[in-house]
Protein backbone atom coordinates (compact mmCIF):
# COMPACT_ATOMS: atom_id res chain seq x y z
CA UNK A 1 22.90 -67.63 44.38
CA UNK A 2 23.54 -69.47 40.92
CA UNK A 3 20.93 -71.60 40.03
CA UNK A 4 22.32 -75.17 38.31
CA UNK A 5 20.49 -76.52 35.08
CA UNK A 6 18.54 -79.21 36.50
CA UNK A 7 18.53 -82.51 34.43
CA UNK A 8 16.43 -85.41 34.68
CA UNK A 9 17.58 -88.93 33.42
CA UNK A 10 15.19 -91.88 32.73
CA UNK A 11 15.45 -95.40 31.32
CA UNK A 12 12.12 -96.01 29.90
CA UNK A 13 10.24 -99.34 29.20
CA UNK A 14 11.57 -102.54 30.34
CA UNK A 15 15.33 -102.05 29.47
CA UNK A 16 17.12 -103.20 31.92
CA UNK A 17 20.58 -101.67 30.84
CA UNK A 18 21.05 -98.68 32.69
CA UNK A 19 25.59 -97.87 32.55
CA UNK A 20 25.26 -95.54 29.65
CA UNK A 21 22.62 -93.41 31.50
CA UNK A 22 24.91 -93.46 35.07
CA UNK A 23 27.71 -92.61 33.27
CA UNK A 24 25.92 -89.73 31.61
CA UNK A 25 24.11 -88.66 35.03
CA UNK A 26 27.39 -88.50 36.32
CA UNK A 27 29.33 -86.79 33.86
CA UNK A 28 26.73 -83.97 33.38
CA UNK A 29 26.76 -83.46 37.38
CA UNK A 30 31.14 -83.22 36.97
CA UNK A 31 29.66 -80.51 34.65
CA UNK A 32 28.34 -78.55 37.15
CA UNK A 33 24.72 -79.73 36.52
CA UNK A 34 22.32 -80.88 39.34
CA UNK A 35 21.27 -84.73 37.97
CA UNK A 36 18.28 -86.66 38.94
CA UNK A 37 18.51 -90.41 38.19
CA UNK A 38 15.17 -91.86 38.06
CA UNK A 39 16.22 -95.39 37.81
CA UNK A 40 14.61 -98.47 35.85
CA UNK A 41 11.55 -99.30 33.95
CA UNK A 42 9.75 -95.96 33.78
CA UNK A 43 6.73 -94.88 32.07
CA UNK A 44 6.45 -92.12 30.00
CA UNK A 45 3.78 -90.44 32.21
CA UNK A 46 6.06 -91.62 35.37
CA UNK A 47 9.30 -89.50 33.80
CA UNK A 48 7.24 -86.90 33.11
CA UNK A 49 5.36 -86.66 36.92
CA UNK A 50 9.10 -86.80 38.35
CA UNK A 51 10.14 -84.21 35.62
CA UNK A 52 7.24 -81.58 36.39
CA UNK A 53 8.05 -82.40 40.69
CA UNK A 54 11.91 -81.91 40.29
CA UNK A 55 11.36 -78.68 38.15
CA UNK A 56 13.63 -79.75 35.58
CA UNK A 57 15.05 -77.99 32.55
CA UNK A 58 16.11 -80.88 30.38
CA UNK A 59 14.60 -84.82 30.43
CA UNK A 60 17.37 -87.46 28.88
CA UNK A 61 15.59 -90.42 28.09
CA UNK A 62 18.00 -93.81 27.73
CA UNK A 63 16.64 -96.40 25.43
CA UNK A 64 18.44 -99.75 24.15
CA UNK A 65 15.67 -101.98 23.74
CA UNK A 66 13.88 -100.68 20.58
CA UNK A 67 10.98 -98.95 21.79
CA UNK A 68 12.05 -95.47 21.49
CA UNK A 69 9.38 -94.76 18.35
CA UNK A 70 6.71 -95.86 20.96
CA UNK A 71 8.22 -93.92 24.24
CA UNK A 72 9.32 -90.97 22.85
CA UNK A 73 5.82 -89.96 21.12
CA UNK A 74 4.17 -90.65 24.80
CA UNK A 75 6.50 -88.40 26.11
CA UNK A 76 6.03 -86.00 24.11
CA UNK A 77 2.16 -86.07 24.49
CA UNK A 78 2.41 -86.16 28.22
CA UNK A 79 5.06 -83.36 28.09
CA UNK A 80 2.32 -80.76 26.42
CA UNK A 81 -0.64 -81.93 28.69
CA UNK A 82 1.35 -81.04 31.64
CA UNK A 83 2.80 -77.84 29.25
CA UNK A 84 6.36 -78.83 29.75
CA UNK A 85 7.36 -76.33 26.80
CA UNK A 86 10.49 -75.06 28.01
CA UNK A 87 11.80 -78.26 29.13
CA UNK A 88 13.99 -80.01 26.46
CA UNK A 89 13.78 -83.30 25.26
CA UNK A 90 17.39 -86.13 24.43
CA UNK A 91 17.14 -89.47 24.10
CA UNK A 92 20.15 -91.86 23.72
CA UNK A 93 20.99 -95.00 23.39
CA UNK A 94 20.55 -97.48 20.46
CA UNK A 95 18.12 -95.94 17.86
CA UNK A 96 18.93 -96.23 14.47
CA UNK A 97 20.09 -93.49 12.22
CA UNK A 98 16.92 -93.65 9.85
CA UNK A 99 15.15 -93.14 13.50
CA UNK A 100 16.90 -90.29 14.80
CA UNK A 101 14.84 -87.57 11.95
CA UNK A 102 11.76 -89.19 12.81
CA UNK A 103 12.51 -88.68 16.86
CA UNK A 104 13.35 -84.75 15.44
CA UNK A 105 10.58 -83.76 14.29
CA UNK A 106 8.39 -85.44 16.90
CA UNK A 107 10.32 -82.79 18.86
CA UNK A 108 13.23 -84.20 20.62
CA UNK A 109 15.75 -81.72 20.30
CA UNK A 110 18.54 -84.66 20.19
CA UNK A 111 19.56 -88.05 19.78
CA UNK A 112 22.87 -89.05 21.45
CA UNK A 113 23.91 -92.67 20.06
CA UNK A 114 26.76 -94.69 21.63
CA UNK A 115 30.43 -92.83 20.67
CA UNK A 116 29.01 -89.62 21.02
CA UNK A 117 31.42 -87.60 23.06
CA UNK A 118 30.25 -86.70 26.55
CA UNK A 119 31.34 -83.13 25.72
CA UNK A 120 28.90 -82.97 23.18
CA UNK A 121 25.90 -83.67 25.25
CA UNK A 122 27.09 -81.15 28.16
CA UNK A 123 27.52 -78.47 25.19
CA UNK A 124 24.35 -79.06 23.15
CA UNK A 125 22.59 -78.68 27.19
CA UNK A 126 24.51 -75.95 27.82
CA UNK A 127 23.71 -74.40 24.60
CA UNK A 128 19.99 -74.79 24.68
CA UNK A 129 19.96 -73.37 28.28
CA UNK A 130 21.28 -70.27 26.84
CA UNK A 131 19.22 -69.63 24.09
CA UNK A 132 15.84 -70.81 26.02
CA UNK A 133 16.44 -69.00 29.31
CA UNK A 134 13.86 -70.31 32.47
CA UNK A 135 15.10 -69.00 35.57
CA UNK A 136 18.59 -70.29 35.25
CA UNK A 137 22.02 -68.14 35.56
CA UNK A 138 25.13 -69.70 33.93
């Protein structure tokens, strides 16, 4: 049996704009990816409890409201207490371009801004899956 890369997508904080991320969630499971759509207003140590109990390879945090240089560093911490180091890291949504390199070396492995091409987020997953094999065939 083929095991699908299992992806989890959160909005974090109190955003309350959540299309972008359904519309992601969805495309990535017409990619042949098994999607888990947390829903609104999560905390960093809530998407990372769901991410550790759904087994997930890749966490795609959606952020519009500004916060991201405060979520994404909690993340992050909670995501090495709970040594989540083969699980990567996106974010999208509005964060400006100054922020993206910041977001980098934090250690999220991308930042997906609006315009970015579906196909590129289902190829930069696809790619990372390959080179950082868990228990996944593709």
């Amino acid at each position: 049996m083929q095991n699908k890369i299992r992806v989890l997508v959160a909005k974090a904080g109190l955003d309350g704009h959540d299309r972008g991320a359904k519309v992601i969630a969805a495309a990535l499971r017409d990619a042949g990816m098994e999607v888990i759509y947390t829903g609104l207003r999560q905390s960093p140590e809530m998407i990372v409890q769901a991410s550790l109990q759904e087994d997930v390879d890749v966490i795609g945090i959606s952020i519009l409201s500004g916060a991201h240089l405060t979520i994404f560093p909690k993340v992050i911490e909670k995501m090495k207490e709970k040594n989540l180091n083969d699980v990567l890291l996106l974010g999208g949504g509005i964060i400006p371009v100054e922020d993206v390199k910041l977001l980098k070396e934090m250690g999220v492995g991308e930042i997906f801004t609006p315009g970015s091409p579906i196909q590129n987020i289902v190829d930069f997953i696809n790619s990372w899956v390959e080179m950082h094999p868990k228990n996944i065939l593709v």
